[in-house]
Protein backbone atom coordinates (compact mmCIF):
# COMPACT_ATOMS: atom_id res chain seq x y z
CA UNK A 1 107.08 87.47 60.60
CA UNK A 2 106.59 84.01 62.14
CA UNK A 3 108.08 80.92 61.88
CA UNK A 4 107.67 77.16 63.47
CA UNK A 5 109.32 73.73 62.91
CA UNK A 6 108.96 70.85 63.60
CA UNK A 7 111.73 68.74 64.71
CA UNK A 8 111.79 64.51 64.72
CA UNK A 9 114.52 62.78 66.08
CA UNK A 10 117.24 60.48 64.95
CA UNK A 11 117.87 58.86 67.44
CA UNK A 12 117.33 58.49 71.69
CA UNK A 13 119.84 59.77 73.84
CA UNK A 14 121.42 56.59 74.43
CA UNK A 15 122.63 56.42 71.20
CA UNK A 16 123.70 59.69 70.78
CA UNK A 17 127.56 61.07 69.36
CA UNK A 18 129.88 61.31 71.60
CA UNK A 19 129.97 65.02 72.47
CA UNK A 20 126.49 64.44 73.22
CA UNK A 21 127.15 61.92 75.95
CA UNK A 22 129.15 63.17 77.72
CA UNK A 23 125.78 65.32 79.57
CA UNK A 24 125.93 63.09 82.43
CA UNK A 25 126.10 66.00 84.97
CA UNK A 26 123.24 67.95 82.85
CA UNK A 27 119.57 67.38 83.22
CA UNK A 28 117.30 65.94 80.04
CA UNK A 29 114.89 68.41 81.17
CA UNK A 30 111.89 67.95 78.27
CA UNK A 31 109.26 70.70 78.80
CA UNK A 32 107.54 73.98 76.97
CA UNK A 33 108.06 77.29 77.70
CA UNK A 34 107.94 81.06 76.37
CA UNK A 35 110.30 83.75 76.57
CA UNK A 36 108.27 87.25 75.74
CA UNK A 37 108.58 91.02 75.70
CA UNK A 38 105.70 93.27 76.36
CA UNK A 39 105.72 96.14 74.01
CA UNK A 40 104.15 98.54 76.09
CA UNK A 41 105.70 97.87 79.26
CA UNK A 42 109.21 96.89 78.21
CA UNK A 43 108.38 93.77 80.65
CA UNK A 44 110.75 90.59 79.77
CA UNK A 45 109.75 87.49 80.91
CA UNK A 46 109.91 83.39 80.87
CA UNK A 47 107.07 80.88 81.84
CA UNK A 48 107.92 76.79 81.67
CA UNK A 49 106.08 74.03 82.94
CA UNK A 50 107.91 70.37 82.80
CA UNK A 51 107.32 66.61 83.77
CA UNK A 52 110.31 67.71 86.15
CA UNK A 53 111.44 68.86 89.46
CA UNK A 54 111.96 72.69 89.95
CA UNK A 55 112.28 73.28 86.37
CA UNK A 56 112.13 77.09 87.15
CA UNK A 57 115.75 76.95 88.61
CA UNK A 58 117.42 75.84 85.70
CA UNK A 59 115.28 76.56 82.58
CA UNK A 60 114.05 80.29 83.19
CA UNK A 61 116.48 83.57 82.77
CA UNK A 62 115.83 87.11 82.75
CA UNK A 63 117.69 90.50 83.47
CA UNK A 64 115.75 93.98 83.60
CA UNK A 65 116.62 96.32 80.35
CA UNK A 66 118.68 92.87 79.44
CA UNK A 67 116.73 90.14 77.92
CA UNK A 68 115.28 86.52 78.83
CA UNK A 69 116.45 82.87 78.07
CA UNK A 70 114.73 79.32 78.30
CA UNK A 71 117.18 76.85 77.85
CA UNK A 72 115.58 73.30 77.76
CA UNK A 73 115.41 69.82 76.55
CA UNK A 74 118.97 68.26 77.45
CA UNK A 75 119.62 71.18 79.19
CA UNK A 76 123.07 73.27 79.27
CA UNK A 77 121.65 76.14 82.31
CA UNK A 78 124.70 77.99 81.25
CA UNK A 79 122.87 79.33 78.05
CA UNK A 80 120.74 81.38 81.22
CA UNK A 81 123.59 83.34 82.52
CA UNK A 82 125.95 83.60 79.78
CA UNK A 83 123.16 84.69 77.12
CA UNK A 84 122.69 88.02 79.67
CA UNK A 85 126.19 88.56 79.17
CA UNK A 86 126.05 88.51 75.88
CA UNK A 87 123.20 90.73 75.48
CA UNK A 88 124.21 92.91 78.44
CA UNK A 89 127.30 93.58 76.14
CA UNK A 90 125.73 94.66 73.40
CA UNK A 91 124.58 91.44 71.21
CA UNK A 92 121.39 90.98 70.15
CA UNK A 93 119.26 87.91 71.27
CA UNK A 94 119.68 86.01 67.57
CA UNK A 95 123.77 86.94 67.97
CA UNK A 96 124.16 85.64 71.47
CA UNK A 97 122.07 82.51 70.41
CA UNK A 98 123.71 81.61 67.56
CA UNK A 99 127.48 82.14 69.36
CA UNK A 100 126.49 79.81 71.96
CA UNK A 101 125.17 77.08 69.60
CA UNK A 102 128.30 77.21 67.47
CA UNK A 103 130.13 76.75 70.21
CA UNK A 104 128.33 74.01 72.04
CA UNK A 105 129.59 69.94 70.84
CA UNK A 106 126.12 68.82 72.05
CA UNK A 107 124.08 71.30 70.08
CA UNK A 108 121.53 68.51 68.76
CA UNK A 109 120.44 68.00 71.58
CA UNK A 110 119.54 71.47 72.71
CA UNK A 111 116.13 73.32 73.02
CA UNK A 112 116.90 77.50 73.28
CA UNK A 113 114.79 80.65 73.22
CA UNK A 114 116.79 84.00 73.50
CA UNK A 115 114.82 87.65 73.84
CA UNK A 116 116.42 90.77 74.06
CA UNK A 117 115.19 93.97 75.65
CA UNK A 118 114.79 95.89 71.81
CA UNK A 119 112.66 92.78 71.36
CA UNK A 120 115.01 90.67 68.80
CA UNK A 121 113.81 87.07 69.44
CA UNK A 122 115.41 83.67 68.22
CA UNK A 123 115.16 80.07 68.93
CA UNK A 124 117.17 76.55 68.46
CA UNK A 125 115.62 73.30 68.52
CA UNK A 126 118.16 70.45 68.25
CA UNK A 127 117.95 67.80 65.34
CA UNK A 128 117.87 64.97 68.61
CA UNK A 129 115.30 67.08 70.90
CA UNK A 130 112.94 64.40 71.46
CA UNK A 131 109.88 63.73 69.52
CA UNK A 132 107.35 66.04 69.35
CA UNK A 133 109.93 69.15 69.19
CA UNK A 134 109.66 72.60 67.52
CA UNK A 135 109.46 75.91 68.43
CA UNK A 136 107.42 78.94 67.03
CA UNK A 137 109.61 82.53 67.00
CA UNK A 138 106.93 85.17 66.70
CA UNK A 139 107.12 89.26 67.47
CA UNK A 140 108.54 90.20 70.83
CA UNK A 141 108.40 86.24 71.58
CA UNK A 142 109.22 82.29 70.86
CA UNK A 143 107.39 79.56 72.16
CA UNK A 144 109.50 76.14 72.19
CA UNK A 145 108.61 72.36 73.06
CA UNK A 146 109.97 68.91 73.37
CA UNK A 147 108.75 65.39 74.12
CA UNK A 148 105.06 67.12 73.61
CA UNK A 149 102.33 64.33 73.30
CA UNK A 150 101.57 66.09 69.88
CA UNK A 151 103.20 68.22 67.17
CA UNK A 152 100.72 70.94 68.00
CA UNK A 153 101.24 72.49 70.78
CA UNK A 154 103.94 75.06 70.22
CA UNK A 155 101.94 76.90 67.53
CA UNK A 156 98.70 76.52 70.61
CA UNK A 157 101.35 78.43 72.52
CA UNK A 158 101.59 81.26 69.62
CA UNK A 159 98.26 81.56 69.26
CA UNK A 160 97.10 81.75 72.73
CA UNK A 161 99.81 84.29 73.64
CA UNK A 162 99.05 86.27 70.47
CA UNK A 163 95.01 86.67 71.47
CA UNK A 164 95.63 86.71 75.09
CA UNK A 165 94.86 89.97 77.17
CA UNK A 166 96.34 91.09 80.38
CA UNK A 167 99.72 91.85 81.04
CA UNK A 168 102.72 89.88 80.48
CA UNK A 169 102.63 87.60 83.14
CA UNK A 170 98.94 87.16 82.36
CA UNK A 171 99.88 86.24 78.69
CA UNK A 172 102.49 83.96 79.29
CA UNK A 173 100.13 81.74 81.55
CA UNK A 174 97.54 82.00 79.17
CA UNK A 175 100.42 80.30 76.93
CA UNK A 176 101.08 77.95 79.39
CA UNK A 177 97.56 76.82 79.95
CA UNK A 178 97.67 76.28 76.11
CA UNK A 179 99.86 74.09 75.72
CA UNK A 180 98.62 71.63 78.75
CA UNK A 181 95.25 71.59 76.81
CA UNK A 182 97.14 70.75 73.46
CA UNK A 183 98.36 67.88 75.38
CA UNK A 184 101.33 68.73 77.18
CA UNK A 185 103.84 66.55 77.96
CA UNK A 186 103.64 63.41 77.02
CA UNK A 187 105.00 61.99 80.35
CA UNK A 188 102.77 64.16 82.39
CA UNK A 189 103.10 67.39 84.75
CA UNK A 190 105.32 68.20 87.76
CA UNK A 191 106.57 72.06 87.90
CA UNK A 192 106.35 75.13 87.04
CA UNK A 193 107.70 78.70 86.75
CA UNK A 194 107.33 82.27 86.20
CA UNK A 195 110.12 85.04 85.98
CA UNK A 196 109.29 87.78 84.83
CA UNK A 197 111.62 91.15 85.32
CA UNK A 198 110.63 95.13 84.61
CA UNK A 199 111.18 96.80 81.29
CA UNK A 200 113.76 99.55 83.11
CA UNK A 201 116.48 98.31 85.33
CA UNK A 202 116.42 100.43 88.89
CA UNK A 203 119.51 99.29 89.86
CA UNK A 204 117.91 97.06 92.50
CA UNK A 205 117.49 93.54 90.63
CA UNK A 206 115.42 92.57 93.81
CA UNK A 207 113.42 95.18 92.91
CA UNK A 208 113.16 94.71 89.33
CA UNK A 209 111.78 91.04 89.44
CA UNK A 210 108.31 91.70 89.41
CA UNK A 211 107.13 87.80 89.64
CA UNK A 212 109.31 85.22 90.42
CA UNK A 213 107.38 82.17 91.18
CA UNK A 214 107.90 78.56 91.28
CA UNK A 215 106.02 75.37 92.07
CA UNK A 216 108.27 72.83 92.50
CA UNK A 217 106.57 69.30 92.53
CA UNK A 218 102.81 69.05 92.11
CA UNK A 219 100.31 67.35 90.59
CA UNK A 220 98.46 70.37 88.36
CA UNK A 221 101.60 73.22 88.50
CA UNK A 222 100.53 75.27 85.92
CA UNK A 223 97.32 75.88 87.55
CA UNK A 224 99.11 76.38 91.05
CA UNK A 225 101.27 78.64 89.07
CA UNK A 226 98.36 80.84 88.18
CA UNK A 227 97.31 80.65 91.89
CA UNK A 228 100.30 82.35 92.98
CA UNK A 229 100.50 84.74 90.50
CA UNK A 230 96.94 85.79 92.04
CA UNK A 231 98.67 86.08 95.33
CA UNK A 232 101.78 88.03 94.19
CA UNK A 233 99.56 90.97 92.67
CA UNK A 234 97.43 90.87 95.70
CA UNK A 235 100.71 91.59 98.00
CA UNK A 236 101.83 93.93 95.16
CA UNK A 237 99.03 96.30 95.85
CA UNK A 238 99.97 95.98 99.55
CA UNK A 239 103.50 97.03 99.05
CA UNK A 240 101.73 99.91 96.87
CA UNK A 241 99.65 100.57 99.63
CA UNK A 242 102.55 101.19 102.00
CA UNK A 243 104.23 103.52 99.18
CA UNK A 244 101.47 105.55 99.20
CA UNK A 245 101.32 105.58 103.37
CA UNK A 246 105.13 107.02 103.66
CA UNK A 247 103.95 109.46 101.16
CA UNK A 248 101.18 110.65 103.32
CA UNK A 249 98.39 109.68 100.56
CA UNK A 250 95.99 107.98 102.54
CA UNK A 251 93.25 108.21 100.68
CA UNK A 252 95.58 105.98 97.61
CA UNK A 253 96.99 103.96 100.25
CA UNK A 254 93.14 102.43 101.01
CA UNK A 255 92.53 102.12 97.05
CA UNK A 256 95.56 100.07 96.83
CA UNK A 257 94.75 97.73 100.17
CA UNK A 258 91.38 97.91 98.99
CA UNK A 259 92.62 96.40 95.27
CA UNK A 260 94.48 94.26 97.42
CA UNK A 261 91.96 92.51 99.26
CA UNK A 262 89.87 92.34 95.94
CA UNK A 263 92.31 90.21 94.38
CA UNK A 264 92.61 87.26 97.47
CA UNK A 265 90.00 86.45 100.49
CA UNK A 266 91.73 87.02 103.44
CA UNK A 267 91.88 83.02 104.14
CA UNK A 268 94.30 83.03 101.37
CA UNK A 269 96.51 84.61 103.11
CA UNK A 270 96.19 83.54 107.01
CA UNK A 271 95.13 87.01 108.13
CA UNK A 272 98.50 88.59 107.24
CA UNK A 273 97.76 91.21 104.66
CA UNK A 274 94.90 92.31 106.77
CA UNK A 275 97.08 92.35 109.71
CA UNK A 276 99.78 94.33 108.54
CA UNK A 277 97.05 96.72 106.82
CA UNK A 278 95.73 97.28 109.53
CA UNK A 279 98.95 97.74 111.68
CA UNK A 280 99.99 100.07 109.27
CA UNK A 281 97.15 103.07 108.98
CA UNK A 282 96.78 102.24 112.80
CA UNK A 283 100.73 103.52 112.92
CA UNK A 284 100.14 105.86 110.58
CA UNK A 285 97.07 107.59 113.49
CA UNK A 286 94.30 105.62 111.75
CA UNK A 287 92.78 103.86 113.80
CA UNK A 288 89.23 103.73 112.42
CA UNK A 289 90.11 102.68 109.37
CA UNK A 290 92.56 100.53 110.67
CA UNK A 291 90.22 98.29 112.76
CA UNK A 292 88.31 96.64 110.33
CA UNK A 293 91.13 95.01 109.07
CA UNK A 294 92.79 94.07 112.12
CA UNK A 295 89.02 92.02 112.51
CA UNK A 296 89.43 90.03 109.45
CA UNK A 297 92.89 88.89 110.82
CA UNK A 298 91.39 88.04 114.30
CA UNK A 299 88.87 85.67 112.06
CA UNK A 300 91.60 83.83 111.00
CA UNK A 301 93.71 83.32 113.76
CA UNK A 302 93.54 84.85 117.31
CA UNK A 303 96.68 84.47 117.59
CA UNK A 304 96.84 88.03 115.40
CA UNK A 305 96.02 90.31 119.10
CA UNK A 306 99.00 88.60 120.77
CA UNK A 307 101.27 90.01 118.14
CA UNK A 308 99.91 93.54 118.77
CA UNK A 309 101.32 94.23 121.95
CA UNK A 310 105.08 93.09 120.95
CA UNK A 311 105.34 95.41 118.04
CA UNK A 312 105.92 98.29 119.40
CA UNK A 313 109.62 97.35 120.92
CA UNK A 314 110.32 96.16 117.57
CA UNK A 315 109.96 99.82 116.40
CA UNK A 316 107.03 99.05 114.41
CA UNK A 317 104.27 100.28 116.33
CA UNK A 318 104.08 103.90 117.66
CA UNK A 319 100.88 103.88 120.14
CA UNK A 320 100.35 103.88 123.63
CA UNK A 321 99.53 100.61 125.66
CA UNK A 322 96.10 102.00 126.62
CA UNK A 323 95.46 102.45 122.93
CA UNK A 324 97.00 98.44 122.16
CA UNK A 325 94.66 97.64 124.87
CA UNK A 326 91.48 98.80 123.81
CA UNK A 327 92.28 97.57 120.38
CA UNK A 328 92.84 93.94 121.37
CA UNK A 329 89.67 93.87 123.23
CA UNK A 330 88.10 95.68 119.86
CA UNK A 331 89.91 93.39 117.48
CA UNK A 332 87.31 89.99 119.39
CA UNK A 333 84.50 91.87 119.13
């Protein structure tokens, strides 16, 4: 079951009640976002663009096996942390929502999406969020706006994330992109963000936070955001790659640096996946397979061969200096 609204305002901020003006230490933070769960992968995530600076640090929240909150508009960022409680204890995302709200004087003024990891989704738009306001609550996600240039663009949102392919972090760009062609907001563009956290907590948040991008100030962030996405799952298949190296699979290992080199040309990344592919089968006894990629590192900088010889006091390099020798002299050729 879905449901949108739209929500006008009374009034600006300047004339709001009382309770309501006293956010002079919080940020009026107008923007769209979605908070999602994929229902394969358990994946939670967030995605939020704003006519803002580093909306990311403030408007996206998400735990592994916990849930995910976007808390917006004149923004209270301790719906982020204290929402996770609340669901970490037990509550469901429409519970924890609807305790904060009740408890929060400024509450018209608020824009709030809430997801749990069971997939219970709920959203509050505030009577004052400014004009054009609303949010969509749909299954396993809500998409939320305010100050859009038109009434439309939280229901784009829905329909792009409900059509979209790909994973999750996939999805909730496609969302994204959406809403910026529906017309945005009405101020313009500045930043962007993308959290998104793993469906089973290991423990090891670090490790659970599967993207965790920002752009901070930029002219087009939504599309920059999309750009690093690209180069997170390229250095995701390196990491793989590595996994599969310790594990003495070498045959996965070059799938996964393969995949990995696939997904970005190596100027995208100044020679240092190649590098440190290369570094690694060459460690690993490799070194046929490992030249190549030492090459396209040397083709981006030459500086790559000077490294060579210091890594072996560093403990990462097990080979002989004859053997670094002949492969600087291989690595110009």
């Amino acid at each position: 079951m879905t449901r949108s609204r739209l929500v006008i305002p009374l009034i600006l901020f300047i004339a709001l009640p009382a309770a309501a003006q006293k956010l002079t230490t919080e940020r009026p933070v107008a923007t769209y976002s979605i908070v999602a769960r994929d229902t394969v992968t358990g994946q939670l995530g967030v995605a939020v663009q704003s006519h803002w600076f580093s909306v990311g640090a403030i408007v996206a929240w998400a735990e592994s096996g916990v849930g995910a909150v976007a808390t917006q508009s004149f923004v209270d960022p301790a719906y982020g942390p204290l929402g996770l409680d609340m669901m970490r204890a037990g509550r469901t995302a429409p519970e924890a929502l609807a305790g904060l709200v009740a408890a929060d004087g400024a509450r018209e003024v608020r824009q709030v999406a809430m997801i749990d990891a069971a997939g219970n989704v709920d959203a509050h738009t505030g009577a004052r969020a400014i004009f054009a306001a609303g949010h969509h609550v749909g299954n396993n996600y809500s998409v939320q706006a305010n100050l859009m240039e038109n009434p439309t663009v939280w229901d784009a949102m829905a329909r792009a994330y409900e059509s979209a392919d790909g994973d999750l972090a996939e999805r909730l760009l496609q969302a994204l992109e959406a809403a910026e062609a529906e017309g945005g907001d009405i101020r313009g563009k500045q930043s962007a963000a993308i959290l998104v956290v793993s469906g089973e907590p290991t423990g090891r948040p670090w490790q659970d936070q599967i993207f965790d991008l920002r752009v901070e100030d930029h002219p087009d962030p939504v599309n920059e955001l999309r750009r690093l996405v690209r180069v997170q799952r390229a250095y995701l298949k390196l990491n793989e790659g590595d996994g599969w190296v310790t594990a003495g699979d070498f045959g996965k290992a070059l799938d996964a640096y393969s995949e990995a080199m696939d997904i970005l040309p190596d100027e995208a990344t100044n020679g240092e996946a190649p590098f440190w592919v290369g570094i690694t089968l060459l460690d690993a006894g490799d070194a046929e397979q490992a030249l190549p990629y030492l090459r396209r590192a040397y083709a981006q900088d030459r500086r790559w061969a000077e490294l060579v010889p210091r890594l072996p006091a560093a403990g990462l390099l097990s080979v002989t200096e004859d053997v670094i020798d002949q492969l600087v002299r291989d690595m110009a050729r």
